[in-house]
C-alpha atoms as a PDB file:
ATOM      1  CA  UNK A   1      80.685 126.994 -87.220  1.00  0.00           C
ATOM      2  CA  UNK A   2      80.738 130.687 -85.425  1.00  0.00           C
ATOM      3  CA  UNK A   3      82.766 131.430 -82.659  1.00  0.00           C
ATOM      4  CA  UNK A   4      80.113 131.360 -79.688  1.00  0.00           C
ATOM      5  CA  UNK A   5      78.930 134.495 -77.514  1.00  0.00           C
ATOM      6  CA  UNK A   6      81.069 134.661 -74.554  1.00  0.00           C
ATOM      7  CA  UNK A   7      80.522 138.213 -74.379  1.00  0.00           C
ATOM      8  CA  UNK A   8      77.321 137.828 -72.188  1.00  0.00           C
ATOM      9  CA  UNK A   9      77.511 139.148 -68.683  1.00  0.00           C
ATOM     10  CA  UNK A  10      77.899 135.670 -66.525  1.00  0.00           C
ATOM     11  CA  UNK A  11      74.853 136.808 -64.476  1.00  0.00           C
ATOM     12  CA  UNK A  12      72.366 136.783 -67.622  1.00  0.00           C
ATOM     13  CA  UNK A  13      73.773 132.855 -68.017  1.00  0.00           C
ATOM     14  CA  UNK A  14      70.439 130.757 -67.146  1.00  0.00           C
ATOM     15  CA  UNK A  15      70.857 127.185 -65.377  1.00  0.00           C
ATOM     16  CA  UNK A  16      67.987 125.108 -65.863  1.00  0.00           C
ATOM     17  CA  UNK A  17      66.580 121.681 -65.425  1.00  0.00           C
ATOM     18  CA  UNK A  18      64.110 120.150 -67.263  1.00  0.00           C
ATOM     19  CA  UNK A  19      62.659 116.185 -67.191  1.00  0.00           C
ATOM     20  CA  UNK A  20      62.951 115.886 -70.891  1.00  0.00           C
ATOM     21  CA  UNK A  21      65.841 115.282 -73.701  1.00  0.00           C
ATOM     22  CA  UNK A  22      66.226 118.746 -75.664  1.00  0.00           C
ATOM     23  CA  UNK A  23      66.685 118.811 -79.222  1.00  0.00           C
ATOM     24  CA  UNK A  24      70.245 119.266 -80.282  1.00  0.00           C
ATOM     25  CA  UNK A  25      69.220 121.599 -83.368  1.00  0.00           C
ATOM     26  CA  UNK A  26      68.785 124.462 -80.397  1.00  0.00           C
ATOM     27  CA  UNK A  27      72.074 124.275 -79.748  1.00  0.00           C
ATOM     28  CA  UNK A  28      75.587 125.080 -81.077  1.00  0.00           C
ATOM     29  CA  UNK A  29      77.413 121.842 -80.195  1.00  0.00           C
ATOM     30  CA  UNK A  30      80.683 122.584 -80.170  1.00  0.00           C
ATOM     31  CA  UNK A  31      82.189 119.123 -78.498  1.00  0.00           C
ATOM     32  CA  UNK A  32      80.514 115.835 -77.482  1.00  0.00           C
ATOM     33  CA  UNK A  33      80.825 113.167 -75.284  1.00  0.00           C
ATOM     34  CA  UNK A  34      78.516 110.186 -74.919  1.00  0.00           C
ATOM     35  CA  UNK A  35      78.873 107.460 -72.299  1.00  0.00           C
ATOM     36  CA  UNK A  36      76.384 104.066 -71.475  1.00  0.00           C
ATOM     37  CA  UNK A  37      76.514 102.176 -68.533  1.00  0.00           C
ATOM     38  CA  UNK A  38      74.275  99.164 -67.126  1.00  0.00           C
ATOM     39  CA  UNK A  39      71.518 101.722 -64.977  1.00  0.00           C
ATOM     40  CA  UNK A  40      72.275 104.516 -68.079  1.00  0.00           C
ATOM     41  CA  UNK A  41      73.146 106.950 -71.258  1.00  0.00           C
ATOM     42  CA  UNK A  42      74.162 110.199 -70.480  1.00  0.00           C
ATOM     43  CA  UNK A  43      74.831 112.588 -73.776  1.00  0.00           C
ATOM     44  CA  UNK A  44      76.990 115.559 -72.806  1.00  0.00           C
ATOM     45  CA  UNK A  45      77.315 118.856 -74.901  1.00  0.00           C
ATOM     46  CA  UNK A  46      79.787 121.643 -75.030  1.00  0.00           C
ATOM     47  CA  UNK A  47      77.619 124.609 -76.426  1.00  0.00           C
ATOM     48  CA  UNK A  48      80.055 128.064 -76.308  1.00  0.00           C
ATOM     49  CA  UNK A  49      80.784 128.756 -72.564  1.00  0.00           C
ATOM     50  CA  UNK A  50      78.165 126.632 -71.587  1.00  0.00           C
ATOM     51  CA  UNK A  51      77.000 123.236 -71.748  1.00  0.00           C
ATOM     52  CA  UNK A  52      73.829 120.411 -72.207  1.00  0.00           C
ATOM     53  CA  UNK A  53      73.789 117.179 -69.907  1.00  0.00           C
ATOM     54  CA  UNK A  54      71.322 114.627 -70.703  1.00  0.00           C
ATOM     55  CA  UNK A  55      70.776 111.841 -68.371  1.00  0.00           C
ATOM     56  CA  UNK A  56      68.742 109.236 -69.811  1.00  0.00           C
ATOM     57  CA  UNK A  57      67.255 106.001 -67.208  1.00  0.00           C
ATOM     58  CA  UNK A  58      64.480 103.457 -68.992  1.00  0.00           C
ATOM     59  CA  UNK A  59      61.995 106.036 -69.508  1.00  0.00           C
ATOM     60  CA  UNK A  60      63.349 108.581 -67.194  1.00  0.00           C
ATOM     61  CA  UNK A  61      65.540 111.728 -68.687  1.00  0.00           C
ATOM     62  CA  UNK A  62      66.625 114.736 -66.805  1.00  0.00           C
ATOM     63  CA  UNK A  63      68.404 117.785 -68.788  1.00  0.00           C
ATOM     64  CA  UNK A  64      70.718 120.148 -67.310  1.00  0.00           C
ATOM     65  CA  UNK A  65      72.004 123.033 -69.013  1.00  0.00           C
ATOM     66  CA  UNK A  66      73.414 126.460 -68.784  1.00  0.00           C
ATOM     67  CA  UNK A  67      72.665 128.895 -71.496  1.00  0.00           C
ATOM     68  CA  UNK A  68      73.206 132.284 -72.442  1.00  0.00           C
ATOM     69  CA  UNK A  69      70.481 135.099 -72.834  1.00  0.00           C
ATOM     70  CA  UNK A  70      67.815 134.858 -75.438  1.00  0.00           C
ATOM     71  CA  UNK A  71      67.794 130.919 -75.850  1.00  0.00           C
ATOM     72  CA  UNK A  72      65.175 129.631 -77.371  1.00  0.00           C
ATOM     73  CA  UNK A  73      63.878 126.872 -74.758  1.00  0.00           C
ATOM     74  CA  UNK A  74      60.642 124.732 -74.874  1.00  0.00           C
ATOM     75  CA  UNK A  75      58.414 125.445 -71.220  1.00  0.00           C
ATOM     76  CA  UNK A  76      57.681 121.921 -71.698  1.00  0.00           C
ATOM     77  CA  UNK A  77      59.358 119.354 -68.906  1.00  0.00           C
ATOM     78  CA  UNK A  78      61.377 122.628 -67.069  1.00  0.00           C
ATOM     79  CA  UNK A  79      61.661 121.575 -63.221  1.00  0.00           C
ATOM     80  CA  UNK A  80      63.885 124.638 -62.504  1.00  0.00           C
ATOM     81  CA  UNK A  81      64.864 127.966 -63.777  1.00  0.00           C
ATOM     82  CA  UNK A  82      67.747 130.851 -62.025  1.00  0.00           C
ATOM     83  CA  UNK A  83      69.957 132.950 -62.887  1.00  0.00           C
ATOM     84  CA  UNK A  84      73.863 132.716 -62.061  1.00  0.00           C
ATOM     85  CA  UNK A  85      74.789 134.509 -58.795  1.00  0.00           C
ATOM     86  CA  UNK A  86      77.492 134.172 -56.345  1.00  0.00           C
ATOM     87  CA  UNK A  87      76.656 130.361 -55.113  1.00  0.00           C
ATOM     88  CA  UNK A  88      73.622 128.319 -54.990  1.00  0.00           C
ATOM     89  CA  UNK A  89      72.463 123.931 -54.527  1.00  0.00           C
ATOM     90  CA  UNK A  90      69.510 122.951 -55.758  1.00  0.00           C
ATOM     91  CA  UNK A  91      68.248 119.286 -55.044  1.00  0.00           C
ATOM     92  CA  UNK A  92      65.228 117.566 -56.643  1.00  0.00           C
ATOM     93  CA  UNK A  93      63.854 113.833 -55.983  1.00  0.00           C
ATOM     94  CA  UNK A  94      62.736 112.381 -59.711  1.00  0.00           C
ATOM     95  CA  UNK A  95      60.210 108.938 -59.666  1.00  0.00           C
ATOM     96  CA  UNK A  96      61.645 105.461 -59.180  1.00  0.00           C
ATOM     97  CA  UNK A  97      64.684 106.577 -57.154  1.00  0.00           C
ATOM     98  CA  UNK A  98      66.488 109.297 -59.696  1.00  0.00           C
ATOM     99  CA  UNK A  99      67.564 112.406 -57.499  1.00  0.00           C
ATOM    100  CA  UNK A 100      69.407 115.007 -58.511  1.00  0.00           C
ATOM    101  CA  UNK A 101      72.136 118.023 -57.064  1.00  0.00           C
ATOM    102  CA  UNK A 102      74.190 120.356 -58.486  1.00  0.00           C
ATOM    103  CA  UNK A 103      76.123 122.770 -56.619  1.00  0.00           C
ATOM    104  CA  UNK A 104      77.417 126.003 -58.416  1.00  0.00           C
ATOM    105  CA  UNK A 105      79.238 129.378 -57.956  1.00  0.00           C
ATOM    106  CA  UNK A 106      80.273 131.901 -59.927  1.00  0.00           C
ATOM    107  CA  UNK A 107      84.191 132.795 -59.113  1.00  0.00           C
ATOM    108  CA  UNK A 108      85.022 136.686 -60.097  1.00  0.00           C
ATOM    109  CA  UNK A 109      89.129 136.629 -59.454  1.00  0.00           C
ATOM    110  CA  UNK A 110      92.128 139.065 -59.492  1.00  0.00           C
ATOM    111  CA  UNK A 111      93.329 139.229 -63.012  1.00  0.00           C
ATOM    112  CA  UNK A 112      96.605 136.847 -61.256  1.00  0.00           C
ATOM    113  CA  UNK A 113      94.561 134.667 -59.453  1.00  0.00           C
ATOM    114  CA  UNK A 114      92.528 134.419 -63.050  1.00  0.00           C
ATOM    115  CA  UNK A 115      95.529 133.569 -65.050  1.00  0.00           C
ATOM    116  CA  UNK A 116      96.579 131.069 -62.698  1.00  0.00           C
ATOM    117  CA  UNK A 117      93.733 129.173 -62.448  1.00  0.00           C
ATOM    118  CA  UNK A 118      92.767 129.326 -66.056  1.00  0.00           C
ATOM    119  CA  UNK A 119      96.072 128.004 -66.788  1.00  0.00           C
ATOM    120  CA  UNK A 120      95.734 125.196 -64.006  1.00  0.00           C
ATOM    121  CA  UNK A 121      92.362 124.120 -65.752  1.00  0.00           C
ATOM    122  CA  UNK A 122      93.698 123.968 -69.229  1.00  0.00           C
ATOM    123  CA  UNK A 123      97.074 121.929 -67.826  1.00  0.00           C
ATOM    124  CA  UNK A 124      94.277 119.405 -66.161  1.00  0.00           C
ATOM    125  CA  UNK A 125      91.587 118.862 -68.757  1.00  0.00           C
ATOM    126  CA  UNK A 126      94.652 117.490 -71.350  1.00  0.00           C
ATOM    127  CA  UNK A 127      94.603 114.361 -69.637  1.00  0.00           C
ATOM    128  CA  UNK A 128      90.852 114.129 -68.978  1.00  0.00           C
ATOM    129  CA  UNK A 129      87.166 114.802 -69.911  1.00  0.00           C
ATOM    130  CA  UNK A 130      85.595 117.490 -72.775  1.00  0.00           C
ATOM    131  CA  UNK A 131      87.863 120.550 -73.418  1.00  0.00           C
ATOM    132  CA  UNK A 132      86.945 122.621 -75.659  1.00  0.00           C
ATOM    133  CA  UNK A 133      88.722 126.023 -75.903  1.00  0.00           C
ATOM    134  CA  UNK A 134      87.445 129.613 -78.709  1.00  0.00           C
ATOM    135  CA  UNK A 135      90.793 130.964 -79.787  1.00  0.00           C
ATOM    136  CA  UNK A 136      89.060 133.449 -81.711  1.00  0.00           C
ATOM    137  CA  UNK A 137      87.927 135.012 -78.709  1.00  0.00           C
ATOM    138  CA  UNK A 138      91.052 135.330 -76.649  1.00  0.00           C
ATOM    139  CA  UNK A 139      91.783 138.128 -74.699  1.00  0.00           C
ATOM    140  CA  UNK A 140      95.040 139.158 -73.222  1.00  0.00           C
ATOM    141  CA  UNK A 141      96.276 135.929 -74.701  1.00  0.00           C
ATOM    142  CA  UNK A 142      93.477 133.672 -72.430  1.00  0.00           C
ATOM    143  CA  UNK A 143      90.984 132.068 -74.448  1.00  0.00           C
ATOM    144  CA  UNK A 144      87.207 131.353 -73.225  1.00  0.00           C
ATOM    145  CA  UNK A 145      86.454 127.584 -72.556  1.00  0.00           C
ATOM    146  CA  UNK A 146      84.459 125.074 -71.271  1.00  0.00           C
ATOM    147  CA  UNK A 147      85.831 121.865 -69.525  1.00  0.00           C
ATOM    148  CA  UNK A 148      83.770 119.099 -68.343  1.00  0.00           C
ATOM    149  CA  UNK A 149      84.858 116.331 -66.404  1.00  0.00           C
ATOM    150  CA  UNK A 150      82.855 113.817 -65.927  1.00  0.00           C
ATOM    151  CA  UNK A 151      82.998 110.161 -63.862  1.00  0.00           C
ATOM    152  CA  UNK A 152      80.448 107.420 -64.894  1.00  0.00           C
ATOM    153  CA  UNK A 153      79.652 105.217 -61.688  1.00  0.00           C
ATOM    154  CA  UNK A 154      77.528 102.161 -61.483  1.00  0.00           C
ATOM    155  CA  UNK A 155      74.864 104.022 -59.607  1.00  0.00           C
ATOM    156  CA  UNK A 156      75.740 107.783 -59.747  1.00  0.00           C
ATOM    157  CA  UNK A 157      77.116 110.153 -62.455  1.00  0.00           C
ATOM    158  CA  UNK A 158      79.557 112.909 -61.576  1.00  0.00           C
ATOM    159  CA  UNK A 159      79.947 116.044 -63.484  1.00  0.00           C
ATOM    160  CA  UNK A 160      81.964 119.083 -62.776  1.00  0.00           C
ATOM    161  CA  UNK A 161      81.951 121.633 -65.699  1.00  0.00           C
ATOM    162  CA  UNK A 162      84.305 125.055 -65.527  1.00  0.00           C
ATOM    163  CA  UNK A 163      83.678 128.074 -67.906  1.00  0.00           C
ATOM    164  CA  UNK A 164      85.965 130.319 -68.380  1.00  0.00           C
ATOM    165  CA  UNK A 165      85.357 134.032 -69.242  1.00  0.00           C
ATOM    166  CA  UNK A 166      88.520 136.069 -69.232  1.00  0.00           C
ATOM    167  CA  UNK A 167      86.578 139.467 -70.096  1.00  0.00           C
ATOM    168  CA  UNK A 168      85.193 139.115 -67.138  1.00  0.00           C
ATOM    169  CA  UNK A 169      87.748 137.289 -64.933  1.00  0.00           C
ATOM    170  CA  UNK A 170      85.412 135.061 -64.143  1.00  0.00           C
ATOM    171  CA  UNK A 171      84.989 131.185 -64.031  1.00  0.00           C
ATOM    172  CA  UNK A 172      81.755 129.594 -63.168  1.00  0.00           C
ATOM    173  CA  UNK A 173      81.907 126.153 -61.472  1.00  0.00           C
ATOM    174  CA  UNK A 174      78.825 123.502 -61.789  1.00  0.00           C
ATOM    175  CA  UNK A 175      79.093 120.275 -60.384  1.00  0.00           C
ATOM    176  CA  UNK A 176      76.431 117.603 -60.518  1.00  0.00           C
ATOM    177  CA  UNK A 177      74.961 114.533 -59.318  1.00  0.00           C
ATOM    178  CA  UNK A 178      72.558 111.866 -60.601  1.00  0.00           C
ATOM    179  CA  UNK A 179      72.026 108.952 -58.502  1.00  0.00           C
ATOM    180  CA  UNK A 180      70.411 106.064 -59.499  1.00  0.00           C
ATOM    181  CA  UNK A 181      69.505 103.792 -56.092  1.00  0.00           C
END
């Protein structure tokens, strides 16, 4: 499989939601996870320096996903479209008790401050979560990654996804949360 494109500018990366499963043959899936509890399935994606979560409840699903410019994505099911700027929530109330946040930001550093925390993230997700890292792409020794943690609850899901972007100095943050009361 190709190295990914990480050379996008972080502020043509797309987050969107959709109430629909996506089809994994639009993606490049470079790591997996998949987890099942009592309420629900989630299927989680690393796709370059971005990612897929798919949240599936009885009949219910609700996609998240970050993806670089010139995607192919179906209209189909999308709740929610934006671009990646500086820091945004977004909230959204599904049927039979499903709601949904996610908070992100987009975290331009010093190239120290960079180094630091890139190194602090890659110490972290060893012990925990997806990590998958594009050595091909490294620059001044850092390679691009994306690290999702994620927690499986009874009645919520918690996800916090990090990708890095060392051309850029730049690390954008997502964290999510699916509750199912």
């Amino acid at each position: 499989m190709d190295a990914p494109r990480t050379n996008v500018a972080v502020s043509e990366l797309a987050f969107s939601l959709y109430q629909r499963a996506l089809h994994p043959e639009l993606f490049d899936i470079y790591g997996r996870r998949q987890l099942k509890t009592e309420k629900y399935e989630t299927l989680i994606w690393a796709t370059g320096c971005s990612h897929v979560i798919s949240v599936f409840a009885g009949p219910l699903c609700l996609t998240e996903l970050i993806s670089a410019p010139g995607q192919l994505l179906p209209r189909r099911g999308l709740i929610e479209r934006f671009q990646f700027h500086g820091r945004r929530t977004h909230k959204c109330t599904l049927s039979r008790g499903l709601s949904y946040m996610t908070d992100f930001q987009v975290e331009k550093m010093s190239p120290n401050l960079y180094r630091k925390s890139h190194g602090d993230l890659e110490r972290f997700a060893r012990n925990r979560g997806l990590f998958v890292r594009f050595p091909k792409l490294a620059v001044s020794g850092l390679e691009p990654f994306t690290y999702i943690d994620f927690e499986a609850r009874r009645d919520e899901l918690h996800v916090h996804a990090f990708h890095a972007f060392p051309d850029q100095v730049t690390i954008v943050k997502t964290q999510s949360l699916v509750d199912f009361h």
